[in-house]
Protein backbone atom coordinates (compact mmCIF):
# COMPACT_ATOMS: atom_id res chain seq x y z
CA UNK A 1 73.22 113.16 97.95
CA UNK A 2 74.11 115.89 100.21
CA UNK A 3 72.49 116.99 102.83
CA UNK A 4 70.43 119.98 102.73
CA UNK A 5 68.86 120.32 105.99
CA UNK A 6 70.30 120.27 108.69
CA UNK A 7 69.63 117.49 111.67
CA UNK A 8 69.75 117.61 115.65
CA UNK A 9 70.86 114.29 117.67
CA UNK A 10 68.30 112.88 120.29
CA UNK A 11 69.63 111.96 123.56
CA UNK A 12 68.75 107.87 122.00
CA UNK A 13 71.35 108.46 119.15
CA UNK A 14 68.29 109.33 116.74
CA UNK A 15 69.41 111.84 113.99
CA UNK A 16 66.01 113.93 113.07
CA UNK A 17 66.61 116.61 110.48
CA UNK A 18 65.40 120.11 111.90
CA UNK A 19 62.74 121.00 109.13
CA UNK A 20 59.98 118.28 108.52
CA UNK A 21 57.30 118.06 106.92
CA UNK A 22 53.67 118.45 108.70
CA UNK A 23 51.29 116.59 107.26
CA UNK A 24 47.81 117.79 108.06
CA UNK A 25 45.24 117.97 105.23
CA UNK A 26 47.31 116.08 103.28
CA UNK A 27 45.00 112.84 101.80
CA UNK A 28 44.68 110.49 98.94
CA UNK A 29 46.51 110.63 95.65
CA UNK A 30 47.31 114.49 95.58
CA UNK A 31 48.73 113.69 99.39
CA UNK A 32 51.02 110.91 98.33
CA UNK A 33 52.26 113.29 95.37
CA UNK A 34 52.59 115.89 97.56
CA UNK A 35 54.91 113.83 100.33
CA UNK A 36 56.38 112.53 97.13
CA UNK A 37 57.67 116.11 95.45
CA UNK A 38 58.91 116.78 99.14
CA UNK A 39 60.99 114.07 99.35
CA UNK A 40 62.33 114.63 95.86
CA UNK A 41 63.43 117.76 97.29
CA UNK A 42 65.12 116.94 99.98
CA UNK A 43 62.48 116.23 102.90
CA UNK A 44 63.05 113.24 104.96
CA UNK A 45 61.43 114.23 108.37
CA UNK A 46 57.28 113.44 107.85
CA UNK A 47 55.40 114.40 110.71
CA UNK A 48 52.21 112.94 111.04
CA UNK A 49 49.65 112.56 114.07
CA UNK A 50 47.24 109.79 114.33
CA UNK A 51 43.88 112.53 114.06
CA UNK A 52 45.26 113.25 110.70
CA UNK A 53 43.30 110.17 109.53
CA UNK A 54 45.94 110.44 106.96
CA UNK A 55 48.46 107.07 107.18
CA UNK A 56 47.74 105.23 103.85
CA UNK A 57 48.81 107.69 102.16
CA UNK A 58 52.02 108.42 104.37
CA UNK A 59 52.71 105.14 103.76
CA UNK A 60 51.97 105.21 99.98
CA UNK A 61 54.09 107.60 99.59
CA UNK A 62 56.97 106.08 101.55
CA UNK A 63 56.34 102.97 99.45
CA UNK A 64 56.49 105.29 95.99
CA UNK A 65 59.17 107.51 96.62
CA UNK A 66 62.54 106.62 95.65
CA UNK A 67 64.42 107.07 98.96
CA UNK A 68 64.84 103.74 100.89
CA UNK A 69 62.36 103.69 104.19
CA UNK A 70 65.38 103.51 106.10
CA UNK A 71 66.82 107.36 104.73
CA UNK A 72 63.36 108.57 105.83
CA UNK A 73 61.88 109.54 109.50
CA UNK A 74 58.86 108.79 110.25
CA UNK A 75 56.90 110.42 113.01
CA UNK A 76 53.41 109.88 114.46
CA UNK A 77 51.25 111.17 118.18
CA UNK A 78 48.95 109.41 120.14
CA UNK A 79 45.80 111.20 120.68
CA UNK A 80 44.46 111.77 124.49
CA UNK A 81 41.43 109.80 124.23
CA UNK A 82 43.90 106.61 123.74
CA UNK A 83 45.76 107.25 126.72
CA UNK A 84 45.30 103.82 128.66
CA UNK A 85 47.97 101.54 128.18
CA UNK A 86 45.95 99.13 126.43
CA UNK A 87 44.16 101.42 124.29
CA UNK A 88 47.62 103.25 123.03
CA UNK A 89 49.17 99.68 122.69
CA UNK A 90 46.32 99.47 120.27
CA UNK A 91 46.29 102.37 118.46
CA UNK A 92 49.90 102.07 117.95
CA UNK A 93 49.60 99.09 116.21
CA UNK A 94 46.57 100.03 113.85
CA UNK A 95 47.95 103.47 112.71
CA UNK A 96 51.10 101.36 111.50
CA UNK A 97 48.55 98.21 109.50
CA UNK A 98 46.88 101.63 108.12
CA UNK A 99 50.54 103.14 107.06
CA UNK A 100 51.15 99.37 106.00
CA UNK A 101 54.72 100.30 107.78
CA UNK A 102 56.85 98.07 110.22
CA UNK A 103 57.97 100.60 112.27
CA UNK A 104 57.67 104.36 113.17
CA UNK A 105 61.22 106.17 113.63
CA UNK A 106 59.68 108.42 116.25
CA UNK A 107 56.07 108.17 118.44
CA UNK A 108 55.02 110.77 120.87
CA UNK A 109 52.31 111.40 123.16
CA UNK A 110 50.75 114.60 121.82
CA UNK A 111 49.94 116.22 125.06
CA UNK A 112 49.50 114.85 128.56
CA UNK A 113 45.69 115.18 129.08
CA UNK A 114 45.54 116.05 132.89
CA UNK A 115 42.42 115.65 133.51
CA UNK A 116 42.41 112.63 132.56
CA UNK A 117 45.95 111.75 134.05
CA UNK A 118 46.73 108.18 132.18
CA UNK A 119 49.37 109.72 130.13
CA UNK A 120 52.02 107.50 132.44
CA UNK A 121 50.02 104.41 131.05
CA UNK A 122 50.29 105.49 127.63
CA UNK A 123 54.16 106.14 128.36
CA UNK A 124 54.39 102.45 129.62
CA UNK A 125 52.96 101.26 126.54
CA UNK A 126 55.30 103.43 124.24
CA UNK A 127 58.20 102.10 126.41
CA UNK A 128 56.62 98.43 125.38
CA UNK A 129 55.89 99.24 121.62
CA UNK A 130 60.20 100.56 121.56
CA UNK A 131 61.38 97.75 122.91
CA UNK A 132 59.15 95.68 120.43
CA UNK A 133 60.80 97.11 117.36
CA UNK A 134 57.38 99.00 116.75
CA UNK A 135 58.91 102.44 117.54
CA UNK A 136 62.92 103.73 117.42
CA UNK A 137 62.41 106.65 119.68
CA UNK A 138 59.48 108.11 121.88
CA UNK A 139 59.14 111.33 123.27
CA UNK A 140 55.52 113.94 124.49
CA UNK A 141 54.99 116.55 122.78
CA UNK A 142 53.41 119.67 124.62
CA UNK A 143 54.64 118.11 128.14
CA UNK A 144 55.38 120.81 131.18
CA UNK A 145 58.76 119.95 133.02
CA UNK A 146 56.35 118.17 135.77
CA UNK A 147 54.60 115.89 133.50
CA UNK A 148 58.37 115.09 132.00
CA UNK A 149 59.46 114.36 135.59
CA UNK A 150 56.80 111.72 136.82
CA UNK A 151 57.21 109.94 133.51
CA UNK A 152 60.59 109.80 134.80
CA UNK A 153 60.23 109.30 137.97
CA UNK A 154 57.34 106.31 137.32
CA UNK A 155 58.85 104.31 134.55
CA UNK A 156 62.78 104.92 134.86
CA UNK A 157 62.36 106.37 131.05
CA UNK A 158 63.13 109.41 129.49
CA UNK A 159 61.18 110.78 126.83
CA UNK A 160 63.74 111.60 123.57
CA UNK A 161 65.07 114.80 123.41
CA UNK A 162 67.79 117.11 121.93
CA UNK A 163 71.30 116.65 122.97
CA UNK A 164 73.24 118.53 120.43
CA UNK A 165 73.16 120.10 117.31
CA UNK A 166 74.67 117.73 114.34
């Protein structure tokens, strides 16, 4: 098939294609047709985020469509309030029973919660879940350069990021 969308190269050697598709609202039989149709059309990036209370039917859909797991990209976020390590190790593992998946292809932390500051826990616990075979790639999502740095500078691990276009 070629390629119609164009992808972008993570620093990990992770290809992710530059359009994906979000998700949110998406539930139940008219979700899973609706990731379906998208994938018949060329989508292979689904974004997802644990709040979406929406992985069965991700991983319906994944299971239905037609293109092999391994073609597709899977994405999910770890909500703030499960930002202790033990708590994310946790809720990484039950959003993937719920998705009925083996692995994600990429996991972020959705934002760093300062005020609660235990997003460097919950990065220790994505490093973990990675080198587990439960994640390919993890990154943050809405991060400041600061919060980037200490995760850094506290782990030894980078989140993913771009390092060229493909």
């Amino acid at each position: 098939m070629v390629q119609l969308i164009p992808e972008i190269t993570l620093n990990d050697g992770l290809a992710l294609p530059v359009i994906g598709l979000g998700t949110y609202k998406l539930k139940g039989k008219e979700g899973v047709n609706s990731i379906i149709s998208a994938v018949e059309s060329g989508y292979r990036l689904i974004d997802s985020v644990y709040n979406y209370e929406n992985e069965g039917t991700i991983g319906e859909a994944v299971r239905r469509s037609a293109v092999p797991r391994e073609e597709l990209i899977i994405t999910s976020k770890l909500p703030g309030r499960y930002q202790t390590y033990e708590k994310a190790v946790t809720t990484i593992q039950e959003s993937l029973y719920r998705a009925n998946l083996d692995y994600y292809d990429l996991y972020l932390i959705h934002w760093p919660n300062p005020k609660q500051d235990t997003y460097v826990e919950a990065w220790q616990a994505l490093i973990e879940a990675k080198k587990s075979g439960l994640i390919r790639s993890i990154g943050v999502c809405n991060f400041l350069p600061e919060h980037m740095e200490r995760l850094e500078k506290e782990t030894g691990a980078k989140p993913s990021n771009t390092k060229k276009m493909a």
